[in-house]
PDB file of N, CA and C in Angstrom:
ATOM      1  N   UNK A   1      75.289 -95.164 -40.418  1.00  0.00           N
ATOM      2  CA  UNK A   1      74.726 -93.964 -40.979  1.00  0.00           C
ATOM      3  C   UNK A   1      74.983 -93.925 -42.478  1.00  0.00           C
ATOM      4  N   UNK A   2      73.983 -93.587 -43.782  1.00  0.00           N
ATOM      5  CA  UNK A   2      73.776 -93.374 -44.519  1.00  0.00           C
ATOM      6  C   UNK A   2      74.067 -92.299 -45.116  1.00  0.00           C
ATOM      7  N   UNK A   3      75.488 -92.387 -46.041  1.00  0.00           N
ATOM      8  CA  UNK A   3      75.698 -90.856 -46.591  1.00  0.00           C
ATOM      9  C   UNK A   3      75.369 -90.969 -48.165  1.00  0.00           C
ATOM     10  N   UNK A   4      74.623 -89.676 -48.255  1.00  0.00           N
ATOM     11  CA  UNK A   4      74.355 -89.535 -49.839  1.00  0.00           C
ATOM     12  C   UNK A   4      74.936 -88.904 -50.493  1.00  0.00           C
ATOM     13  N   UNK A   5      75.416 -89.550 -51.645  1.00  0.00           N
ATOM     14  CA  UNK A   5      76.062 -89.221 -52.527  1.00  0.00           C
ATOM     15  C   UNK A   5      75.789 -87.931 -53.324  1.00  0.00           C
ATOM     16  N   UNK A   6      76.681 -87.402 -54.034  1.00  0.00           N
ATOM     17  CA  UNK A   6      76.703 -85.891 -54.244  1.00  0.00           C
ATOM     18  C   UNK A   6      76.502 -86.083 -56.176  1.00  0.00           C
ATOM     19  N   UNK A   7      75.279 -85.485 -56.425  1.00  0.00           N
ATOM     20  CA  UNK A   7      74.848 -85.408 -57.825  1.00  0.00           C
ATOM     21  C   UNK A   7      75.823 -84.470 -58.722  1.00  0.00           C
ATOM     22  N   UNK A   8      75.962 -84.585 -59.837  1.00  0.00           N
ATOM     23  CA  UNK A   8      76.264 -83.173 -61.151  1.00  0.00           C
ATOM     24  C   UNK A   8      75.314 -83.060 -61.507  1.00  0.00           C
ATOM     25  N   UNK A   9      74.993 -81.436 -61.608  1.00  0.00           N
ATOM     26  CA  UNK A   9      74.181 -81.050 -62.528  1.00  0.00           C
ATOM     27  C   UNK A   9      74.253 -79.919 -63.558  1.00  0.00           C
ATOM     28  N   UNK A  10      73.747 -79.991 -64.348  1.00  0.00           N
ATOM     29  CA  UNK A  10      74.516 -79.322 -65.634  1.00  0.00           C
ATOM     30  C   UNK A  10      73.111 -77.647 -65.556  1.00  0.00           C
ATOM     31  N   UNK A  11      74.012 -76.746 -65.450  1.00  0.00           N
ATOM     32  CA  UNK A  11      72.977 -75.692 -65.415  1.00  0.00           C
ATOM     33  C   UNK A  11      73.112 -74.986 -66.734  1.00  0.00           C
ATOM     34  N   UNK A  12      72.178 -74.977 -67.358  1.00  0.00           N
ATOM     35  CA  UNK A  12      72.559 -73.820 -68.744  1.00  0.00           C
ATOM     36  C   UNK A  12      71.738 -72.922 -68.912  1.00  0.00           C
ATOM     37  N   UNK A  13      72.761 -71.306 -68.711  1.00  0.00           N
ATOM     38  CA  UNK A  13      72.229 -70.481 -69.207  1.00  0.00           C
ATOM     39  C   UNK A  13      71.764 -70.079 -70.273  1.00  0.00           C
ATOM     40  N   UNK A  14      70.579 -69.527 -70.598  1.00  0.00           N
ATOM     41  CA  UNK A  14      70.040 -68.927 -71.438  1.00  0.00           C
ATOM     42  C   UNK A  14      69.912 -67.573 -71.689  1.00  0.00           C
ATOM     43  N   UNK A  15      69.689 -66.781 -72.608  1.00  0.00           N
ATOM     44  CA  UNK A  15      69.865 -65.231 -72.529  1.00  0.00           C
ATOM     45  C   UNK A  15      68.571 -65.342 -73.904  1.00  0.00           C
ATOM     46  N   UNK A  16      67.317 -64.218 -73.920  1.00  0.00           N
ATOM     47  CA  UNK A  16      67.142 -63.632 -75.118  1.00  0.00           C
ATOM     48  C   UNK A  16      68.213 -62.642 -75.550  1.00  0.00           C
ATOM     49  N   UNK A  17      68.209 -61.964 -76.860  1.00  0.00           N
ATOM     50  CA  UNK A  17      69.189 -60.774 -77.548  1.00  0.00           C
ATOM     51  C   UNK A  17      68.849 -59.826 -76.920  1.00  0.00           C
ATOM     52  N   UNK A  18      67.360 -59.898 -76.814  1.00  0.00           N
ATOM     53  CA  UNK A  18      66.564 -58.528 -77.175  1.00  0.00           C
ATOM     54  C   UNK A  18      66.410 -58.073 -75.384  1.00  0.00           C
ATOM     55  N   UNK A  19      66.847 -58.894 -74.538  1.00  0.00           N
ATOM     56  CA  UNK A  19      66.645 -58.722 -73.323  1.00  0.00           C
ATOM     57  C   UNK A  19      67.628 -57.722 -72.394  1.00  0.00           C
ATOM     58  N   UNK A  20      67.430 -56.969 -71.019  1.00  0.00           N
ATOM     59  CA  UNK A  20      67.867 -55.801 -70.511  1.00  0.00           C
ATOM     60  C   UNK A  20      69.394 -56.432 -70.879  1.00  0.00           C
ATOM     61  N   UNK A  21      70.030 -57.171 -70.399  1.00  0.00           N
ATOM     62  CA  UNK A  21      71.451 -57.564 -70.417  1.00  0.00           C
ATOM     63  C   UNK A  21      72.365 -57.013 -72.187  1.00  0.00           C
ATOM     64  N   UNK A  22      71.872 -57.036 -73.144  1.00  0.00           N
ATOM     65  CA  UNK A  22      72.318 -55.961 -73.845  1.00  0.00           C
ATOM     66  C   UNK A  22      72.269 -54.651 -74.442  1.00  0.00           C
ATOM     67  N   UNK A  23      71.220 -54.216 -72.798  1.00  0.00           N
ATOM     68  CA  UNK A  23      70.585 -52.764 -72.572  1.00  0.00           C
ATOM     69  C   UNK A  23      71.808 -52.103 -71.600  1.00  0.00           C
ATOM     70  N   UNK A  24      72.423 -53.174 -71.373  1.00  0.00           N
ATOM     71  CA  UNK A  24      73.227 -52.467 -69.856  1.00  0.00           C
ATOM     72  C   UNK A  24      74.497 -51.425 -70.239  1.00  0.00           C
ATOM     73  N   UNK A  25      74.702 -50.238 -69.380  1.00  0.00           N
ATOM     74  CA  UNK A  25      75.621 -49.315 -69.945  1.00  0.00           C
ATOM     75  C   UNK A  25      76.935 -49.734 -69.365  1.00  0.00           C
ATOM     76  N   UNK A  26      77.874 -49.825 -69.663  1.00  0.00           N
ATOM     77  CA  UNK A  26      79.764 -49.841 -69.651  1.00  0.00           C
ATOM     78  C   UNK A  26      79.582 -50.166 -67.901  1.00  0.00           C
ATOM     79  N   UNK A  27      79.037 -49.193 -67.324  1.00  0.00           N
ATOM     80  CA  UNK A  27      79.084 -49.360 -65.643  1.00  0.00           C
ATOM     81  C   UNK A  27      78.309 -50.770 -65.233  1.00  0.00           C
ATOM     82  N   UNK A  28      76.857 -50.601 -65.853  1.00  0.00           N
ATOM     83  CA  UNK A  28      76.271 -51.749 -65.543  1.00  0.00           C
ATOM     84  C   UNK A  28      76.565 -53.199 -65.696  1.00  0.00           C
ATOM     85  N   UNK A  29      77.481 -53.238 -66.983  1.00  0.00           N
ATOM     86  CA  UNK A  29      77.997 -54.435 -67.622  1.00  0.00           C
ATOM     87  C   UNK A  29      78.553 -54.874 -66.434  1.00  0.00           C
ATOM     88  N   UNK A  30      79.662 -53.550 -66.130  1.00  0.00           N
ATOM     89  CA  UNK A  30      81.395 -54.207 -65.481  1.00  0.00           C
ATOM     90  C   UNK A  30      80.712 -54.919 -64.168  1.00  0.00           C
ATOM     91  N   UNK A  31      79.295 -53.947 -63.160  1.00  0.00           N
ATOM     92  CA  UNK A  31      78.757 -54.598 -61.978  1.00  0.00           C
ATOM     93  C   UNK A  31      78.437 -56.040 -62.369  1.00  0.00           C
ATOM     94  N   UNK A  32      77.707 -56.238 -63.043  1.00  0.00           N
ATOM     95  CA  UNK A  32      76.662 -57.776 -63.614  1.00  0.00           C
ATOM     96  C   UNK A  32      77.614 -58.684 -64.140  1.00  0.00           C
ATOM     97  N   UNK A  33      78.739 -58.234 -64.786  1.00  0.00           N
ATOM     98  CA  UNK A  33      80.149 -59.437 -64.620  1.00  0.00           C
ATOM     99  C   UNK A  33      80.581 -59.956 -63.636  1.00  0.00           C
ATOM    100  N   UNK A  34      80.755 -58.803 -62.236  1.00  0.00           N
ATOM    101  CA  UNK A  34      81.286 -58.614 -61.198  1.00  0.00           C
ATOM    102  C   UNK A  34      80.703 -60.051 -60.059  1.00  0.00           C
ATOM    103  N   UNK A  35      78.970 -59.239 -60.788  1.00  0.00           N
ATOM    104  CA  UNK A  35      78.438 -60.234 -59.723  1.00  0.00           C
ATOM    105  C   UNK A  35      78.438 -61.987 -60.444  1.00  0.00           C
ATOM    106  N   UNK A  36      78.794 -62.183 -61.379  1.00  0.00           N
ATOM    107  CA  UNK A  36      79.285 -63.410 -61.793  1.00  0.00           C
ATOM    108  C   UNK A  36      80.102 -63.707 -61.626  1.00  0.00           C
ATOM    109  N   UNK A  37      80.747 -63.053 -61.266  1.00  0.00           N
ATOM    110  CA  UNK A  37      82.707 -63.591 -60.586  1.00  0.00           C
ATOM    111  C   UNK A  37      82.378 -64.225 -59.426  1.00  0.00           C
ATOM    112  N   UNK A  38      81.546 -63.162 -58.721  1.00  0.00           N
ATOM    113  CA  UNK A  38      81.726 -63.475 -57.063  1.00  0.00           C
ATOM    114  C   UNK A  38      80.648 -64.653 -56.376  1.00  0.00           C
ATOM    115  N   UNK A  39      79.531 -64.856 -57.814  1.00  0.00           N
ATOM    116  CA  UNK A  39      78.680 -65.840 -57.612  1.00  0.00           C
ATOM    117  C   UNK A  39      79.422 -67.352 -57.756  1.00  0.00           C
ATOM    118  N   UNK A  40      80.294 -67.144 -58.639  1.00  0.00           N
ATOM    119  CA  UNK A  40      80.908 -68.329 -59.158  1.00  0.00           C
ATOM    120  C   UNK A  40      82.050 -68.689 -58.054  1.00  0.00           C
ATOM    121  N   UNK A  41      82.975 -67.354 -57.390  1.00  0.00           N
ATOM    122  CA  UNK A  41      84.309 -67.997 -56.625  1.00  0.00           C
ATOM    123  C   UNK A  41      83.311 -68.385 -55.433  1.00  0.00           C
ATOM    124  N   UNK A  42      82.364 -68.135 -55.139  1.00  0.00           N
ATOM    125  CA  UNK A  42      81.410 -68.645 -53.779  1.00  0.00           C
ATOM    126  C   UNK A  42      81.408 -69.904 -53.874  1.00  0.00           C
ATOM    127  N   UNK A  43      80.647 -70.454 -55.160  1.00  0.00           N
ATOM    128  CA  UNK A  43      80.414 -71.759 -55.106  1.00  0.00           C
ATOM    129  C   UNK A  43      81.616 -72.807 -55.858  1.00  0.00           C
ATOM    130  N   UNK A  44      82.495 -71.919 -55.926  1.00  0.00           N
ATOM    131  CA  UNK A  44      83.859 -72.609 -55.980  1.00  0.00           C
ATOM    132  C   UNK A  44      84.324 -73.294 -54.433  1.00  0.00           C
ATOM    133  N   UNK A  45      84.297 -71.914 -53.541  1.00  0.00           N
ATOM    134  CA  UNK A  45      84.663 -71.659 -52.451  1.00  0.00           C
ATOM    135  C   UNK A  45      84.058 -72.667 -51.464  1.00  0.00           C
ATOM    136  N   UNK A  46      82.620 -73.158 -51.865  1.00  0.00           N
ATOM    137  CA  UNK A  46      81.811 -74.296 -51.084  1.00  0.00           C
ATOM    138  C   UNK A  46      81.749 -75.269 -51.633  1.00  0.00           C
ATOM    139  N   UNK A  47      82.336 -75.372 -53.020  1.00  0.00           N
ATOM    140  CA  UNK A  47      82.770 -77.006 -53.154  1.00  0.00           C
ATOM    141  C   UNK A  47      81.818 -77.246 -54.041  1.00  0.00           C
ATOM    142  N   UNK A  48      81.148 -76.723 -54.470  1.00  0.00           N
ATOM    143  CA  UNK A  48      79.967 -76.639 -55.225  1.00  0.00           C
ATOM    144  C   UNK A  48      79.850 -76.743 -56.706  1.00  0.00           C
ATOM    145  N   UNK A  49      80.813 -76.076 -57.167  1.00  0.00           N
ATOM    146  CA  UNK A  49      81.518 -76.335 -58.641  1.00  0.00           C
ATOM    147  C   UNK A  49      82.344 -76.951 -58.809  1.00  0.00           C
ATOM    148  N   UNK A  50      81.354 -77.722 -59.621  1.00  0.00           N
ATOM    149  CA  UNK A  50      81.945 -79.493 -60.337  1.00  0.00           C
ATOM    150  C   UNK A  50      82.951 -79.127 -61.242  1.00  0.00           C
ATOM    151  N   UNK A  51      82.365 -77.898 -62.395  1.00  0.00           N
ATOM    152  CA  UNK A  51      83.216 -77.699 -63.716  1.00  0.00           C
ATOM    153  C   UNK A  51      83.338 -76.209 -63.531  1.00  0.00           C
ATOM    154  N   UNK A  52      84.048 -75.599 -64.188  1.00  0.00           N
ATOM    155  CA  UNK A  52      83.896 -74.264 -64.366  1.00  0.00           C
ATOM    156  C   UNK A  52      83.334 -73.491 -65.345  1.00  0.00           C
ATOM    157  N   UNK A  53      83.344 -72.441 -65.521  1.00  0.00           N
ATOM    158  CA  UNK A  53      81.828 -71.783 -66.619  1.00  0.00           C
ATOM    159  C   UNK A  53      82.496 -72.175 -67.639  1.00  0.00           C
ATOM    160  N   UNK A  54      81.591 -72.336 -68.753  1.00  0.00           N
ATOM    161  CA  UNK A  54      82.179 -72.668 -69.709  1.00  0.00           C
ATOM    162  C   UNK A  54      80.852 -71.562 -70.791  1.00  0.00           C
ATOM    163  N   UNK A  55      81.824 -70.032 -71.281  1.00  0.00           N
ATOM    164  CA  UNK A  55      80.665 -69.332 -71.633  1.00  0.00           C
ATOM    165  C   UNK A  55      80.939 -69.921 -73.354  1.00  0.00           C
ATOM    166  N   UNK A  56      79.772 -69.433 -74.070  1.00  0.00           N
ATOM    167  CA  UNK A  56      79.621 -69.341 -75.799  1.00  0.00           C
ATOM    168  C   UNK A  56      79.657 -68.388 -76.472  1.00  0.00           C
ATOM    169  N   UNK A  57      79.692 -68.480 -77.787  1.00  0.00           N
ATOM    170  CA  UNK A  57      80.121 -67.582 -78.360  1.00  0.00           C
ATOM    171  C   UNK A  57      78.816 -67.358 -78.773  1.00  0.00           C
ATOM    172  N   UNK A  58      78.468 -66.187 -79.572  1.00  0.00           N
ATOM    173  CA  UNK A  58      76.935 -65.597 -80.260  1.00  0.00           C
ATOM    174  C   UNK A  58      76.893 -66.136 -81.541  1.00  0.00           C
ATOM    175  N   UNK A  59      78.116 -66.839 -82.717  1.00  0.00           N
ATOM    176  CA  UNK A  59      77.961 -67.359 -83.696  1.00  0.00           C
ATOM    177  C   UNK A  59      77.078 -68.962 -83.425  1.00  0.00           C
ATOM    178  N   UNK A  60      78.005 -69.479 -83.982  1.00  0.00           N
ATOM    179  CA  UNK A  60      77.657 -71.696 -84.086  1.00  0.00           C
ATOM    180  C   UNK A  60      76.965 -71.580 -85.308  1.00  0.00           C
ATOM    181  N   UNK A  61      76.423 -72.811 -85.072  1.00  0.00           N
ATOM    182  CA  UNK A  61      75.651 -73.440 -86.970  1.00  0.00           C
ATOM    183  C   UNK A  61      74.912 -74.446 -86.063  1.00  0.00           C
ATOM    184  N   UNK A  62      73.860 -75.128 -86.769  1.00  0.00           N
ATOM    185  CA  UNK A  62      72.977 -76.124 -86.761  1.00  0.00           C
ATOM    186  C   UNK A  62      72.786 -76.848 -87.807  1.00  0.00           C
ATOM    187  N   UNK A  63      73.303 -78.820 -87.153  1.00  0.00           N
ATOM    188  CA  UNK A  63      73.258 -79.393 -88.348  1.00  0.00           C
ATOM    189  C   UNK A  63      72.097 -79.651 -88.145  1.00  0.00           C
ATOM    190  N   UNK A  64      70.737 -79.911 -89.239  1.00  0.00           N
ATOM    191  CA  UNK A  64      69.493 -80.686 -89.334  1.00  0.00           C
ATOM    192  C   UNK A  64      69.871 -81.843 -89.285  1.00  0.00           C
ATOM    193  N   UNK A  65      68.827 -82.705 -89.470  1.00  0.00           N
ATOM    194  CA  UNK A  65      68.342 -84.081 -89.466  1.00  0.00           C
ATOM    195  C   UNK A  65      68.804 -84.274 -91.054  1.00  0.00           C
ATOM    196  N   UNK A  66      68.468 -83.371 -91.910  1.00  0.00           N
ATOM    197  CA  UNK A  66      68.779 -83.199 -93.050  1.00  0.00           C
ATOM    198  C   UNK A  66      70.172 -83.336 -93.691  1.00  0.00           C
ATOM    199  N   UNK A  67      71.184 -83.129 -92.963  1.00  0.00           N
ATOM    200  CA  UNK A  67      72.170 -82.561 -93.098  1.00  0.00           C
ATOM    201  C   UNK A  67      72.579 -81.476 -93.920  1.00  0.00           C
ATOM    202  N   UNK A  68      71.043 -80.098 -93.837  1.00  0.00           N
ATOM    203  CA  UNK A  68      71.325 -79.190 -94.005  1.00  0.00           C
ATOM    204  C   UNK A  68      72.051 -78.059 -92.934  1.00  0.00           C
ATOM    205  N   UNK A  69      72.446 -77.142 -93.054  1.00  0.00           N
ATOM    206  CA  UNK A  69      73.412 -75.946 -92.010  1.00  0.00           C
ATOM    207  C   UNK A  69      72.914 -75.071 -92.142  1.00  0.00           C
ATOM    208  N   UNK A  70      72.789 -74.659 -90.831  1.00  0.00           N
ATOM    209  CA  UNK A  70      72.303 -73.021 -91.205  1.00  0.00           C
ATOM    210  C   UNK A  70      73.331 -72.551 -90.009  1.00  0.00           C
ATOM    211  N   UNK A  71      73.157 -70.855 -90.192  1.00  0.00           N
ATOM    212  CA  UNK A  71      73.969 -70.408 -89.394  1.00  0.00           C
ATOM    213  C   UNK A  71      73.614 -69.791 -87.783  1.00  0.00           C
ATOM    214  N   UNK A  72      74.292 -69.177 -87.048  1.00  0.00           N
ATOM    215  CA  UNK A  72      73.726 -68.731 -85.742  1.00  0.00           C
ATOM    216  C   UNK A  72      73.057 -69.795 -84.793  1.00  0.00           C
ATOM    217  N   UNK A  73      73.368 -69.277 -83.290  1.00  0.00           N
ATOM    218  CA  UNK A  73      73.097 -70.525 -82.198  1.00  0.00           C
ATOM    219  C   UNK A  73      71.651 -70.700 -82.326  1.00  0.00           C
ATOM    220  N   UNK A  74      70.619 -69.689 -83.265  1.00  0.00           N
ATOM    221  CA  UNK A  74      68.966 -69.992 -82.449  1.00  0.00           C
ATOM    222  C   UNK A  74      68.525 -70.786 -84.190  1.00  0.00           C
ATOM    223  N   UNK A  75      67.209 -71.635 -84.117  1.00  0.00           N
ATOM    224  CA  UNK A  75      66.707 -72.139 -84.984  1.00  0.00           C
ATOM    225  C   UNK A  75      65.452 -71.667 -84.899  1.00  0.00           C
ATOM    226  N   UNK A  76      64.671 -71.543 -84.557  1.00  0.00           N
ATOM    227  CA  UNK A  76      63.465 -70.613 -84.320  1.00  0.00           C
ATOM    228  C   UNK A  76      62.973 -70.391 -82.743  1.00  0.00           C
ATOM    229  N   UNK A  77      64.195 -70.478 -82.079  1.00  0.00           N
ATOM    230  CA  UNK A  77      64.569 -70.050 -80.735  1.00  0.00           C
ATOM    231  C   UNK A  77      64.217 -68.666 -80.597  1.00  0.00           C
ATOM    232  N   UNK A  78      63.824 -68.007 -80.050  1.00  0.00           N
ATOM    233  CA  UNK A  78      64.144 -66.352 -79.281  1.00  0.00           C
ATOM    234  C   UNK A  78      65.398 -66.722 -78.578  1.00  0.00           C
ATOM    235  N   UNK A  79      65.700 -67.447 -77.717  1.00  0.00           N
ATOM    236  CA  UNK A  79      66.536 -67.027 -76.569  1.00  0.00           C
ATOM    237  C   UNK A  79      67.622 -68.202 -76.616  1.00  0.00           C
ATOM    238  N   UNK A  80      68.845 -67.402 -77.012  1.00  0.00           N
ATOM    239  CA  UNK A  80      70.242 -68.945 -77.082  1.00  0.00           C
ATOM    240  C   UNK A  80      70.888 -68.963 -75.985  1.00  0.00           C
ATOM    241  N   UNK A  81      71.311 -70.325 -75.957  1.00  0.00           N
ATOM    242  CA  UNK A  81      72.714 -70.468 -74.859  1.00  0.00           C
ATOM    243  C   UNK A  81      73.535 -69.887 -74.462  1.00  0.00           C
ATOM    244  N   UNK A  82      74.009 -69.165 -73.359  1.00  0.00           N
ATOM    245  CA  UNK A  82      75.391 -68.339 -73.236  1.00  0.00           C
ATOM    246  C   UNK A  82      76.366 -68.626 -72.282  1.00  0.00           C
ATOM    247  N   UNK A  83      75.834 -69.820 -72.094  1.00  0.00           N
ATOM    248  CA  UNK A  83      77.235 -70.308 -71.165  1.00  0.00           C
ATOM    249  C   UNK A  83      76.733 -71.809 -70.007  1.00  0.00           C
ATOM    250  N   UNK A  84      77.497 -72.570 -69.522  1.00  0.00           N
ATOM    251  CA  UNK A  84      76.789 -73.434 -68.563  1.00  0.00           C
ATOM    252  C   UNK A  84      77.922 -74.005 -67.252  1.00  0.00           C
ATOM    253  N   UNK A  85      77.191 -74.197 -66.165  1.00  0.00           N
ATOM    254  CA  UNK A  85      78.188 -75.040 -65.239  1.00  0.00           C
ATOM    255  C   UNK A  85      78.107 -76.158 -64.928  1.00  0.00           C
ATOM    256  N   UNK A  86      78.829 -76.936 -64.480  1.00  0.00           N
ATOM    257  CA  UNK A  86      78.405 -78.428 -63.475  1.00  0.00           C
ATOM    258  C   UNK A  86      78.033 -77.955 -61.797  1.00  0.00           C
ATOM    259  N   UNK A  87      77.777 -78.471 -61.526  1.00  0.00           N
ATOM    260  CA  UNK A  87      77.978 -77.924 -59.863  1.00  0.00           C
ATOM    261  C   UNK A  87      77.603 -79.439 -59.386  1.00  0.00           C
ATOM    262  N   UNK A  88      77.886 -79.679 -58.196  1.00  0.00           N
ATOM    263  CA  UNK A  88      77.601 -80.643 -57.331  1.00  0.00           C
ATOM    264  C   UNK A  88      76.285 -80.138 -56.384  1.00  0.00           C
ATOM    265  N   UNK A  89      75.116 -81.185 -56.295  1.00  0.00           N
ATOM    266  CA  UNK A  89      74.169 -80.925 -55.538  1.00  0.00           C
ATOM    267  C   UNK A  89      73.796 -82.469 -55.212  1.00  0.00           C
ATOM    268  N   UNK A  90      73.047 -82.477 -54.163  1.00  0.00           N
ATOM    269  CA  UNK A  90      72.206 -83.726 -53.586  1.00  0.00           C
ATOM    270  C   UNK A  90      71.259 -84.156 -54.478  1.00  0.00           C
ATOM    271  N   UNK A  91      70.118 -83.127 -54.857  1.00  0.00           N
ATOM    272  CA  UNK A  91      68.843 -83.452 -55.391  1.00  0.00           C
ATOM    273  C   UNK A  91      68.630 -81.721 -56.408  1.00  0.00           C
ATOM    274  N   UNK A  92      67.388 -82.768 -56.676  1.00  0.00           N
ATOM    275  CA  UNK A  92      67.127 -81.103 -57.583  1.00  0.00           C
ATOM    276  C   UNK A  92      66.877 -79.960 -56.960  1.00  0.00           C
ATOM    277  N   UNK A  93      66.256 -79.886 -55.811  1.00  0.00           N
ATOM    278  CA  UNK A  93      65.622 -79.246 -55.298  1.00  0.00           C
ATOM    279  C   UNK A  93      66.786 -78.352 -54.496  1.00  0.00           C
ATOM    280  N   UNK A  94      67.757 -79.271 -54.224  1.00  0.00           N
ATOM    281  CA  UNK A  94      69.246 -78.413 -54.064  1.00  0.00           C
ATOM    282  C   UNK A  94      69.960 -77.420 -54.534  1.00  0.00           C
ATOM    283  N   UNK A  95      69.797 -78.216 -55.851  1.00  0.00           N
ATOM    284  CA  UNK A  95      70.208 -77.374 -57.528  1.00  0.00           C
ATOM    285  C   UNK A  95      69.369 -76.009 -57.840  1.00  0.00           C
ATOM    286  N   UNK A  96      68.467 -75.871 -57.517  1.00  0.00           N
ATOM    287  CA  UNK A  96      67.356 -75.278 -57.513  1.00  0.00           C
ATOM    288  C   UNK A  96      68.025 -73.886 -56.804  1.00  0.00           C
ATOM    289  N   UNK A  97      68.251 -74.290 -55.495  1.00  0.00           N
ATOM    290  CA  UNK A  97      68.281 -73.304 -54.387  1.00  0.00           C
ATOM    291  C   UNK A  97      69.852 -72.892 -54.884  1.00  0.00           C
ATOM    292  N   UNK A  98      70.604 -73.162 -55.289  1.00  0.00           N
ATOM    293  CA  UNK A  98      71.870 -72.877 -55.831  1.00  0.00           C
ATOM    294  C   UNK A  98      71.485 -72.547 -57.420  1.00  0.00           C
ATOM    295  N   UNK A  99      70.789 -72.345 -57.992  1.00  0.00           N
ATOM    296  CA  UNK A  99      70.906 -72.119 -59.355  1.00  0.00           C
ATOM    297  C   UNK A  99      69.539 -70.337 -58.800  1.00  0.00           C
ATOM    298  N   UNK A 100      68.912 -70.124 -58.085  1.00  0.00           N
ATOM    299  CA  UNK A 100      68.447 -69.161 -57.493  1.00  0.00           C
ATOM    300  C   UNK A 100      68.971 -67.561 -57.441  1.00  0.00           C
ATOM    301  N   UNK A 101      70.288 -68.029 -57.144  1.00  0.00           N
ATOM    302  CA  UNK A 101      71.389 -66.808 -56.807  1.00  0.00           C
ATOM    303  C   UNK A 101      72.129 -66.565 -58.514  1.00  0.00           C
ATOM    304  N   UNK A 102      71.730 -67.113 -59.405  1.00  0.00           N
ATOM    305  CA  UNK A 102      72.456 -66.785 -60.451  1.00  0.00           C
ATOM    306  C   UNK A 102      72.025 -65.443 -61.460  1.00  0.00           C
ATOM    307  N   UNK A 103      72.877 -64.528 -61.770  1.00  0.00           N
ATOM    308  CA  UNK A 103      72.896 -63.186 -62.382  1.00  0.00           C
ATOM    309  C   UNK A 103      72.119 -63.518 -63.353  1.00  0.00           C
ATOM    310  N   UNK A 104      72.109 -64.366 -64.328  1.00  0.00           N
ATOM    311  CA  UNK A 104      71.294 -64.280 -65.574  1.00  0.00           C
ATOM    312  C   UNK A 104      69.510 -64.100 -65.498  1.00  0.00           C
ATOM    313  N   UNK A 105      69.425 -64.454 -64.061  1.00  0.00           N
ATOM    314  CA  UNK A 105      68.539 -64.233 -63.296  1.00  0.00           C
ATOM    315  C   UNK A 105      67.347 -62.697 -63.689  1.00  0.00           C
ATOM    316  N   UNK A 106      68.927 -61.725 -63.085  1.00  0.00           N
ATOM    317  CA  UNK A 106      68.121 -60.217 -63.080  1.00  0.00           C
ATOM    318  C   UNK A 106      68.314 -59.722 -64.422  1.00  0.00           C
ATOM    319  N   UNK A 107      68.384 -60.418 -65.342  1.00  0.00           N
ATOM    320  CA  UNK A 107      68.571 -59.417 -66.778  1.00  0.00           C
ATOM    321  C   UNK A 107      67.753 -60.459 -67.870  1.00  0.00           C
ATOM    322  N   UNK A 108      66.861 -60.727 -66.890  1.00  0.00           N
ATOM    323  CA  UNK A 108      65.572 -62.144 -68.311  1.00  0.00           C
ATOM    324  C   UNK A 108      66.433 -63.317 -68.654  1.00  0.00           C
ATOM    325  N   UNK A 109      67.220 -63.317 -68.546  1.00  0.00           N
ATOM    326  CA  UNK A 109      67.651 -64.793 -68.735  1.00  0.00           C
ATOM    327  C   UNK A 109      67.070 -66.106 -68.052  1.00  0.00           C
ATOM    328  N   UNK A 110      67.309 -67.080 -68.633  1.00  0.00           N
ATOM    329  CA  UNK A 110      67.027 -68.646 -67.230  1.00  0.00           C
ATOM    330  C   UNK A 110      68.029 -69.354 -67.107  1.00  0.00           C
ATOM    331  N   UNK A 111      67.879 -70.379 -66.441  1.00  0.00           N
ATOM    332  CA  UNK A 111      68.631 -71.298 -65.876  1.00  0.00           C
ATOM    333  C   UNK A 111      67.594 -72.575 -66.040  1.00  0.00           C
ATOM    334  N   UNK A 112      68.410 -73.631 -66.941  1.00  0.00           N
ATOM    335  CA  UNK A 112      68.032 -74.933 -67.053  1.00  0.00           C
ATOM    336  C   UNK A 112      68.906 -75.716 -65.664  1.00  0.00           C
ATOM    337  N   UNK A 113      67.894 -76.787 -65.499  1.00  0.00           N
ATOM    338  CA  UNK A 113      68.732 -77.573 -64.597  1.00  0.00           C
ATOM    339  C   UNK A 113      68.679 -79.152 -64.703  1.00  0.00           C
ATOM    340  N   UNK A 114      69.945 -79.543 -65.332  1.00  0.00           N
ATOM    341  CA  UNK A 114      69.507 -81.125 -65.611  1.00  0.00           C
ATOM    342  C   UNK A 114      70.176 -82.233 -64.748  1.00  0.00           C
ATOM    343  N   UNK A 115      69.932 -83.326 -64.729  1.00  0.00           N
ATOM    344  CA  UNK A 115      70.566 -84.262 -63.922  1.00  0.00           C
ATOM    345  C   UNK A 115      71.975 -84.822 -64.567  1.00  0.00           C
ATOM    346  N   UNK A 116      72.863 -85.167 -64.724  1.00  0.00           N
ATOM    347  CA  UNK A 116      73.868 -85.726 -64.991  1.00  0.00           C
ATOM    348  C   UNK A 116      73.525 -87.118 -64.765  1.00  0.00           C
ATOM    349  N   UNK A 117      73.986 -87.781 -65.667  1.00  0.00           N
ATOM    350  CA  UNK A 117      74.327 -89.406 -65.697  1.00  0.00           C
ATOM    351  C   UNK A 117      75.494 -90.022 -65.465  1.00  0.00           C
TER     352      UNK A 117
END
């Protein structure tokens, strides 16, 4: 019997500024953290998380090609990075169904999903 090996995949959240998630009031915040705790010890809990969150900060810089700098995570982005995981999945389509249940979800955010090498 043929067992398949277990993929990483790197999920990164995305957030616009301008989106409900820094509409949310003191109550709403503390729930929508909440439910990131309990999304995350789940797939702790099933073996599922490769790495642990690893969130960002709202500053950074961008070097060009140029080796000019500018400041802030977006370059003519709307919507920056705010954090990413590893998780262990089979296939994408795995990743998929596990990247589904994630909070950034209900407040306009996305979820990238890449393969690991």
């Amino acid at each position: 019997m043929k067992v398949e090996k277990m993929n990483e995949f790197l999920l990164v959240f995305r957030s616009d500024y301008d989106t409900k998630r820094l509409q949310l009031s003191a109550g709403e915040m503390h729930t929508y953290l909440k439910c990131w705790d309990d999304w995350l010890d789940y797939l702790a809990a099933q073996n599922i998380l490769a790495r642990p969150f690893q969130s960002l900060d709202d500053q950074g810089m961008i070097l060009n090609p140029n080796h000019t700098m500018e400041r802030g995570p977006y370059f003519e982005l709307k919507e920056s990075i705010t954090g990413l995981i590893v998780i262990k999945a089979m296939n994408y389509e795995e990743a998929l169904k596990i990247a589904q249940d994630c909070p950034i979800l209900e407040v306009g955010g996305n979820v990238e999903i890449r393969l690991g090498n």
